[in-house]
Protein backbone atom coordinates (compact mmCIF):
# COMPACT_ATOMS: atom_id res chain seq x y z
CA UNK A 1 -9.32 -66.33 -16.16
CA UNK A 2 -8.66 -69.57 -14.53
CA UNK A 3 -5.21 -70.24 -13.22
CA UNK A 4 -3.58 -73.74 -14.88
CA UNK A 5 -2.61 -75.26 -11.91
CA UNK A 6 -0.23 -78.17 -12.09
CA UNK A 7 0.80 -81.58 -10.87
CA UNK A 8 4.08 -84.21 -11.11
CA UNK A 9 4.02 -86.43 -14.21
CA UNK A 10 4.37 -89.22 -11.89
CA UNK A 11 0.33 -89.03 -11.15
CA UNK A 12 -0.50 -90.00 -14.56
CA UNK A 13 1.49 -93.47 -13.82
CA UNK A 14 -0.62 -95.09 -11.56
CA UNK A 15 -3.40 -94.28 -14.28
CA UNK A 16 -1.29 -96.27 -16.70
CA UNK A 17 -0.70 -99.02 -14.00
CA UNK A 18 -3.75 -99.48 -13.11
CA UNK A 19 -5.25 -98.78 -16.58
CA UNK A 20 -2.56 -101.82 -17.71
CA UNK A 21 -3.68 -104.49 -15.15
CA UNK A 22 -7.15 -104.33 -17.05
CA UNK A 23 -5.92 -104.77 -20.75
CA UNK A 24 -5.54 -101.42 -21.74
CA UNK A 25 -1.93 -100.81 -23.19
CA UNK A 26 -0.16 -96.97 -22.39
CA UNK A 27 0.23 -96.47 -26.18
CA UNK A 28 -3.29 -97.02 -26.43
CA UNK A 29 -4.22 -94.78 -23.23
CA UNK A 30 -1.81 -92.18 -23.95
CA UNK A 31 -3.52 -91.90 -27.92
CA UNK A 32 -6.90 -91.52 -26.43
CA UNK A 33 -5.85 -89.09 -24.34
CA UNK A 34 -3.67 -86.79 -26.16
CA UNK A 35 -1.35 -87.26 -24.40
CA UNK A 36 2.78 -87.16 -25.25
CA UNK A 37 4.31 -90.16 -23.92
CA UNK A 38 7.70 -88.51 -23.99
CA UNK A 39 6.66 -86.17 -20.98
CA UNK A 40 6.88 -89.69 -18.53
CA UNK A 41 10.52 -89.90 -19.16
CA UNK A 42 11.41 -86.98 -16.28
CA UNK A 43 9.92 -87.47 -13.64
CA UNK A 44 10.68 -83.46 -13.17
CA UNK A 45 7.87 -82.73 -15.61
CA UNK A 46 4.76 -81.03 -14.93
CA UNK A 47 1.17 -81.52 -16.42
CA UNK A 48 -2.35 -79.72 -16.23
CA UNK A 49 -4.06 -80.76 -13.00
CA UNK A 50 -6.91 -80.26 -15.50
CA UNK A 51 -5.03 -82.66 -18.23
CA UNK A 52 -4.99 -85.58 -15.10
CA UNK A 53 -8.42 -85.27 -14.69
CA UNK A 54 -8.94 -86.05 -18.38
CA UNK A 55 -7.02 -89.03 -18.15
CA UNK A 56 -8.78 -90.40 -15.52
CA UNK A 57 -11.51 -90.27 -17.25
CA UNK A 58 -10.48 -91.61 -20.18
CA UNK A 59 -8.77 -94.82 -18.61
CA UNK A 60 -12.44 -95.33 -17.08
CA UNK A 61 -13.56 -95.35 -19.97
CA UNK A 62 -11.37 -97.81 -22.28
CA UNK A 63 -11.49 -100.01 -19.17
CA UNK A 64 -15.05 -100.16 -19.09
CA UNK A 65 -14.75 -99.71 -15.29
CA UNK A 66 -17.06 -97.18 -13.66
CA UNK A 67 -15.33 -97.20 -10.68
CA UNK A 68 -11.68 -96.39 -12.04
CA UNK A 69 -10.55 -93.79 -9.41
CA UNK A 70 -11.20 -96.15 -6.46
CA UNK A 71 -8.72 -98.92 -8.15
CA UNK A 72 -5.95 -96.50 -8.53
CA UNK A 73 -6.52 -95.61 -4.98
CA UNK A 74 -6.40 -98.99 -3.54
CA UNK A 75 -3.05 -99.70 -5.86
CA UNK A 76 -1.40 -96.93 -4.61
CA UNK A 77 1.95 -95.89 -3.06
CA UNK A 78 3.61 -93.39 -0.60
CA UNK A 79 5.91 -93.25 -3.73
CA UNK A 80 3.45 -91.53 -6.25
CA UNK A 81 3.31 -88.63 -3.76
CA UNK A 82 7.25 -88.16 -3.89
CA UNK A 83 8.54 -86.30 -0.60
CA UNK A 84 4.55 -85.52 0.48
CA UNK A 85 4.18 -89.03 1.03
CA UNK A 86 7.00 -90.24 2.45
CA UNK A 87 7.07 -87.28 5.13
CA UNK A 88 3.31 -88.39 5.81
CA UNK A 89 3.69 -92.23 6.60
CA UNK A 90 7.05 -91.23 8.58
CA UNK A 91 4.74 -89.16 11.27
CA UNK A 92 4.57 -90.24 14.70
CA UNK A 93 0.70 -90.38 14.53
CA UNK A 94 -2.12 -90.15 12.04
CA UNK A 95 -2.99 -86.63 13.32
CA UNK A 96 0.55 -85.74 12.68
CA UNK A 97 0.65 -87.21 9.71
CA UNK A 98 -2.20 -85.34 8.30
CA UNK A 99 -1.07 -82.15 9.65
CA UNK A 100 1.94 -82.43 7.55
CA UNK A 101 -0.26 -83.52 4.33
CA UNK A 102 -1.81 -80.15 4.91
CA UNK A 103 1.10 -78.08 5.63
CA UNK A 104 3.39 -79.58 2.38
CA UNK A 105 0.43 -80.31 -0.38
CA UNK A 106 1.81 -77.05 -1.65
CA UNK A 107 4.96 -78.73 -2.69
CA UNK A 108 3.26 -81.12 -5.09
CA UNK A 109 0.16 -79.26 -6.00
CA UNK A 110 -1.51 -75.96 -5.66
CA UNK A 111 -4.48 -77.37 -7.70
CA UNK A 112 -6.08 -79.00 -4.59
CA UNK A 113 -5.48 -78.58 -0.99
CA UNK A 114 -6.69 -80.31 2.69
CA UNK A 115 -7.82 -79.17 5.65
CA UNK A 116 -8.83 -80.82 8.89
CA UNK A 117 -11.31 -79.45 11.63
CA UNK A 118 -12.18 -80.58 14.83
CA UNK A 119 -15.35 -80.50 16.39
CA UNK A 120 -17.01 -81.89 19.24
CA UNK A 121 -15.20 -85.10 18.94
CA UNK A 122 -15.43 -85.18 15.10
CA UNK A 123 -12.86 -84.66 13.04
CA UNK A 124 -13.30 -83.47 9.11
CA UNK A 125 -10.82 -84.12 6.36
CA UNK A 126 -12.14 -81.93 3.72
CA UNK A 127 -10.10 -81.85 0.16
CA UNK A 128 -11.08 -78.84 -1.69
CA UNK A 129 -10.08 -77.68 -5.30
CA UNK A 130 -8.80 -74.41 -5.86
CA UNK A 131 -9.99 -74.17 -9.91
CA UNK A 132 -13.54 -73.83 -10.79
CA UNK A 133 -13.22 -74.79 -14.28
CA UNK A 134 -13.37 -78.68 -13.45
CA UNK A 135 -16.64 -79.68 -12.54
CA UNK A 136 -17.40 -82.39 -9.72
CA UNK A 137 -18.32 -84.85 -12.57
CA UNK A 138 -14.94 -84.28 -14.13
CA UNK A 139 -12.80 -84.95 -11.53
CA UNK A 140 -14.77 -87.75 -9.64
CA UNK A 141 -12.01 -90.49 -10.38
CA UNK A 142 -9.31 -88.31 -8.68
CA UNK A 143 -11.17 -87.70 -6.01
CA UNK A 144 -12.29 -91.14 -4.88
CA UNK A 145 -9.00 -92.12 -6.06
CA UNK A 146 -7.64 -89.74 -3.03
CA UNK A 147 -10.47 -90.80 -0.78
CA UNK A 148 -9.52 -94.14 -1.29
CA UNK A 149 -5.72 -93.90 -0.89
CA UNK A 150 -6.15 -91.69 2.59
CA UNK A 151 -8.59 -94.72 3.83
CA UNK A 152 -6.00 -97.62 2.40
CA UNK A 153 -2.74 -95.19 3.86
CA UNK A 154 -4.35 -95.14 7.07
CA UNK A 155 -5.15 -98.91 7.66
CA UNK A 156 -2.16 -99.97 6.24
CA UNK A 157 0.16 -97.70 8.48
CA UNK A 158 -1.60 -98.23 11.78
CA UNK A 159 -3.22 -102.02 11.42
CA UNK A 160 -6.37 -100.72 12.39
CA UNK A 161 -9.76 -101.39 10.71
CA UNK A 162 -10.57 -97.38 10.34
CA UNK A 163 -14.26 -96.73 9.41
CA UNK A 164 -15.19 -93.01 9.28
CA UNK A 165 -18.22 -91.95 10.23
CA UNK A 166 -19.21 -90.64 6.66
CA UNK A 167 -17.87 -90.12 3.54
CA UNK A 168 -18.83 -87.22 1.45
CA UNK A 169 -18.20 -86.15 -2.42
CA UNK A 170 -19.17 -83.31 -4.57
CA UNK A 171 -20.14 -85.23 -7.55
CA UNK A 172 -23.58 -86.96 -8.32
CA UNK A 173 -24.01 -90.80 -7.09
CA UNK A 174 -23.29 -93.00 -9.79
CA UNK A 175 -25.37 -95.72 -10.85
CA UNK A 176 -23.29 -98.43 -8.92
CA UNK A 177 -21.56 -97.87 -5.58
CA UNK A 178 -20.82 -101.35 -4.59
CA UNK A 179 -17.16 -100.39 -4.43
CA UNK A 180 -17.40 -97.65 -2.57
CA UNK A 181 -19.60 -99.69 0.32
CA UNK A 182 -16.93 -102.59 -0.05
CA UNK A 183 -14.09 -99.78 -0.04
CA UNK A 184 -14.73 -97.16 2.75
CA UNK A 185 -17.98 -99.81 4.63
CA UNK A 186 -19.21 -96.52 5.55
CA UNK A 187 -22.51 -94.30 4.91
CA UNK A 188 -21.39 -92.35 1.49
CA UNK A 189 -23.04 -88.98 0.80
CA UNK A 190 -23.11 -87.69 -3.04
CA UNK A 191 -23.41 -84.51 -4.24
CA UNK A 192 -22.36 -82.41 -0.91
CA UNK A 193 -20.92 -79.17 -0.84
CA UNK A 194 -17.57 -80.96 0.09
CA UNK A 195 -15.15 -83.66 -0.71
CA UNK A 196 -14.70 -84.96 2.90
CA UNK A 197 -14.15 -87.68 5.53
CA UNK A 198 -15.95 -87.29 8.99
CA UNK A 199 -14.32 -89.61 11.51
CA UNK A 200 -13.55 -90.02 15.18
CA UNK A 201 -11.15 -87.67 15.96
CA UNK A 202 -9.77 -90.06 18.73
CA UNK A 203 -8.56 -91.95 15.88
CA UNK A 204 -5.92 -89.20 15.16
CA UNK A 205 -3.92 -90.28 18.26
CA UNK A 206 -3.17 -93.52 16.29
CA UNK A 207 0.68 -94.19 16.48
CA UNK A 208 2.23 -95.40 12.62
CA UNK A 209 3.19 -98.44 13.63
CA UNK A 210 6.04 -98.22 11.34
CA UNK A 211 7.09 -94.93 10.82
CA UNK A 212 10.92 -94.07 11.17
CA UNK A 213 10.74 -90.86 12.99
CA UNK A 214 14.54 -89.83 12.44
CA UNK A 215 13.77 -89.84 8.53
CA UNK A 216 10.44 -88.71 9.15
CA UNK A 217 12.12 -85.41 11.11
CA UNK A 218 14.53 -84.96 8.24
CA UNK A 219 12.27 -85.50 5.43
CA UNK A 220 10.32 -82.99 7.15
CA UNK A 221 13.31 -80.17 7.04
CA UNK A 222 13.79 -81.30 3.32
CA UNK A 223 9.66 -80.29 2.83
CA UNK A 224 10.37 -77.40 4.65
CA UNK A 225 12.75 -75.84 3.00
CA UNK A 226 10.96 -76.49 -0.43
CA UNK A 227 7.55 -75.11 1.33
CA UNK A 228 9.78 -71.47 1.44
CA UNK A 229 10.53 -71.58 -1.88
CA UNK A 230 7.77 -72.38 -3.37
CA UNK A 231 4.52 -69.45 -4.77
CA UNK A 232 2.66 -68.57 -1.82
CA UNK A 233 -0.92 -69.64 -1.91
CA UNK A 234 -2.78 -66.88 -3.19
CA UNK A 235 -6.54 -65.61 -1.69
CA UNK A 236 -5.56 -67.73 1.65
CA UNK A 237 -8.77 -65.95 3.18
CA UNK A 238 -10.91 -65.96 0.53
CA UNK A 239 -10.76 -69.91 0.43
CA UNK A 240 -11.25 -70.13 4.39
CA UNK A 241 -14.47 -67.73 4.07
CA UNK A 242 -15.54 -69.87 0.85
CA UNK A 243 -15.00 -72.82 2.94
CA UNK A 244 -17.27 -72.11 5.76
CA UNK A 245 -19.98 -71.01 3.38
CA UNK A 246 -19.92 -74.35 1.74
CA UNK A 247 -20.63 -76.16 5.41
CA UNK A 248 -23.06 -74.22 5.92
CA UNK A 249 -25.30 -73.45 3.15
CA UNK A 250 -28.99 -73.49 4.13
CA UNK A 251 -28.45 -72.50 7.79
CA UNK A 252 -28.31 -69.78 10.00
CA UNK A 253 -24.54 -69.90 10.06
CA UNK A 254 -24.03 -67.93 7.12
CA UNK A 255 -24.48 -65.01 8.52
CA UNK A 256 -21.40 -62.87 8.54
CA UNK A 257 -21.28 -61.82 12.21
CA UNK A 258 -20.90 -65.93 12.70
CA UNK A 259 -18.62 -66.30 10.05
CA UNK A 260 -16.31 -63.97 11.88
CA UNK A 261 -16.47 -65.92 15.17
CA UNK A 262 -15.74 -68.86 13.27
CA UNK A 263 -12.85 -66.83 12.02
CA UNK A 264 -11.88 -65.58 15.09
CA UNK A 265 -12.04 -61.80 12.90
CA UNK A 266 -14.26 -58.59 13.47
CA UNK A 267 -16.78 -57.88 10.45
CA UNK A 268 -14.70 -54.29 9.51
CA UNK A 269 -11.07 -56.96 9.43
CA UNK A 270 -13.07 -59.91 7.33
CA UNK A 271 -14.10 -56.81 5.11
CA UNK A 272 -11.06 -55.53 4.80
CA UNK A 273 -9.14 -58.69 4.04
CA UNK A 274 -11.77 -59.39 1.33
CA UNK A 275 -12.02 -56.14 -0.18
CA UNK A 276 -7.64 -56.45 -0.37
CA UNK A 277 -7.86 -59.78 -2.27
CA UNK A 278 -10.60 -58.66 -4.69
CA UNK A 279 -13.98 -59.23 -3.22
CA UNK A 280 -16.68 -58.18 -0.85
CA UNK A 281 -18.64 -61.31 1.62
CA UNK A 282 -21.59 -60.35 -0.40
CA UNK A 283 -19.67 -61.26 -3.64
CA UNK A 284 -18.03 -64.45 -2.51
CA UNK A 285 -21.61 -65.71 -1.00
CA UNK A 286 -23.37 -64.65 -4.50
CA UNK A 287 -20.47 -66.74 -6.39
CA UNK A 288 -20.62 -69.85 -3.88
CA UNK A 289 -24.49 -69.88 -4.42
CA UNK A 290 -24.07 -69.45 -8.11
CA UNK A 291 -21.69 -72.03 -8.11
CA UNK A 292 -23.88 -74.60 -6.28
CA UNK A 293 -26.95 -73.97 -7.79
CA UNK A 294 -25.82 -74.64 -11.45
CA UNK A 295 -24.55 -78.08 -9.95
CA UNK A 296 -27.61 -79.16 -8.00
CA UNK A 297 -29.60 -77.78 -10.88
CA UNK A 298 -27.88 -80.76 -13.05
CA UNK A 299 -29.18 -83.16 -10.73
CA UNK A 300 -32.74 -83.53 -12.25
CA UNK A 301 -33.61 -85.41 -8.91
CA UNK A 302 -33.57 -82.56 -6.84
CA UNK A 303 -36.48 -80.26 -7.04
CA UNK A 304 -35.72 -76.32 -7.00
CA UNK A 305 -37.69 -75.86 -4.11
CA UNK A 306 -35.02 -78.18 -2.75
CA UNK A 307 -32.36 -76.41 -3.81
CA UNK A 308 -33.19 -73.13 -2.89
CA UNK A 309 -33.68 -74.62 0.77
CA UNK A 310 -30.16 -75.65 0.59
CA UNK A 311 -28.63 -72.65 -0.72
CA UNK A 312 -30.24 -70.53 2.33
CA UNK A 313 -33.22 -68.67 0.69
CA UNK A 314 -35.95 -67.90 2.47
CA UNK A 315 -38.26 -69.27 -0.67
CA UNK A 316 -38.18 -70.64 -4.27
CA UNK A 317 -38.96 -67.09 -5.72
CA UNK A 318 -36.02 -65.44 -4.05
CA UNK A 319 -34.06 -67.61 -5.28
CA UNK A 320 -35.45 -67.61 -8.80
CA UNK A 321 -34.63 -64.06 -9.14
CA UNK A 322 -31.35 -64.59 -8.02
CA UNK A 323 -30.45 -67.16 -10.03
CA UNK A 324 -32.24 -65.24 -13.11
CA UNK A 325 -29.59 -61.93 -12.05
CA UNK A 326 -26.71 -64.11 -12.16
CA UNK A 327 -27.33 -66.15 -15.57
CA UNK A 328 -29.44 -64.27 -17.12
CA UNK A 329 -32.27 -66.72 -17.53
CA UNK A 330 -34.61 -68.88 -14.61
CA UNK A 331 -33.66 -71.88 -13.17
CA UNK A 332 -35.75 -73.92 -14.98
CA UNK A 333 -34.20 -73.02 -18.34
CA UNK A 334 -30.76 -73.51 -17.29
CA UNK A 335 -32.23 -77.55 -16.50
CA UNK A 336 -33.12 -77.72 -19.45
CA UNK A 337 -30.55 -76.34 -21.66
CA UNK A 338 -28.20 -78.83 -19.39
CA UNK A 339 -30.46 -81.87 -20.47
């Protein structure tokens, strides 16, 4: 049963904003949408993560604009993002600053979370949803719209011209990405395993040239204390194991005795944890695979050969019968029924 993870009202109005610069009138938005104008009036209210991502896509739509998310992203403002964002731009550095979008996402959202990594000198923003009942086509214009608003955030606060090194998303490529080149002027992957930035990580040592540390350290005791009283994120180490079997489908890496170095756990503790939140490692891989496969398997460009590659079997016919276990039918019939 999936879990109806909310978010602020306020995240519908830079829709409306945005949707309003290009003709399109709320009344008219909201009607489409189905959705009750009266719940903007407190900005206490909560909506359906899952409701937002509707209404992204139906501003997209009724503006004609194919590249809706990335407008609202480039529009935006610490102030949509209520205490998050104000704590964020008030951080002594970007590093910091993402460290504490991290740690407080929680407040506004447990529908979507970020996590940063640090390897080798390159540093991965990675924003991962915690509902599977939104596919990566449905939510595409909240993600680039959060791609985009990270980028514009972090040029804006530090005056510098930041580039990543790649930019990833879960969804397919649509048929234009001219705003995305102009937007992030970076190579852009489509249809990876995550929803990412990869970047210098020298580039976290960037001061915010105008961040007020005083309110930044008291905004950050405010976030605090609303961190403690808010639900505790639930299957904490499920996600993290999820997470590192996403990176790494198709290699050697997910094997579970490297999945517990990653983890810094033994194999009988990563059991254990698993088996006490529901689960075995078997499980989780099967569902991640399952997962993944039914997405790439929507992408009529990518041959199942291909796919089974990048799922990590050792041939097409393991992971036919695989696939045929978990669906009941072959891969080839679930591409169809899909198209």
């Amino acid at each position: 049963m999936p879990t109806n993870y909310e978010i602020p009202v306020n995240s519908a109005l830079k829709i409306i904003s945005t949707a309003a610069a290009a003709g399109i009138r709320t009344e008219k938005l909201c009607r489409h949408a189905k959705f009750d104008t009266a719940t903007l009036e407190d900005a206490d209210n909560q909506i359906l993560f899952k409701q937002l991502t509707k209404f992204y896509q139906h501003a997209a739509r009724l503006t004609g604009d194919d590249a809706f998310g990335l407008h609202v992203g480039e529009r935006d403002s610490p102030k949509s993002h209520g205490l998050l964002g104000y704590v964020a731009i008030n951080s002594r550095t970007v590093g910091e600053a993402l460290n504490r979008l991290i740690r407080f996402q929680q407040i506004r959202t447990r529908a979507s979370r970020f996590s940063l990594e640090i390897v080798s000198g390159r540093a991965r923003l990675a924003y991962t949803y915690q509902t599977n009942d939104i596919s990566p086509e449905e939510r595409r214009h909240e993600s680039e719209e959060t791609l985009c608003s990270i980028i514009e955030f972090g040029r804006r606060m530090t005056g510098f011209n930041w580039i990543p090194s790649e930019v990833h998303f879960e969804h397919a490529r649509p048929q234009n990405v001219s705003e995305h080149e102009r937007i992030f002027r970076a190579p852009i992957r489509f249809g990876k395993p995550l929803t990412q930035f990869v970047f210098d990580s020298d580039f976290l040592k960037t001061p915010l040239a105008q961040a007020d540390l005083t309110l930044g350290s008291l905004l950050e005791r405010q976030a605090e204390e609303l961190l403690a009283k808010s639900p505790k994120e639930e299957k904490t180490f499920v996600h993290r194991v999820r997470r590192l079997m996403l990176e790494n489908l198709g290699g050697s890496e997910l094997r579970m005795e490297t999945v517990c170095r990653n983890l810094g756990s033994s194999k009988r503790t990563l059991q254990r944890k698993l088996t006490e939140e529901g689960t075995t490692y078997q499980k989780l891989l099967e569902e991640t695979q399952y997962e993944m496969s039914t997405f790439y398997l929507r992408q009529p460009e990518i041959t199942i050969g291909e796919i089974s590659a990048s799922l990590g079997f050792s041939e097409p016919s393991a992971f036919h019968r695989a696939f045929r276990r978990w669906a009941g039918i072959t891969p080839q019939a679930f591409r169809h029924q899909k198209h």
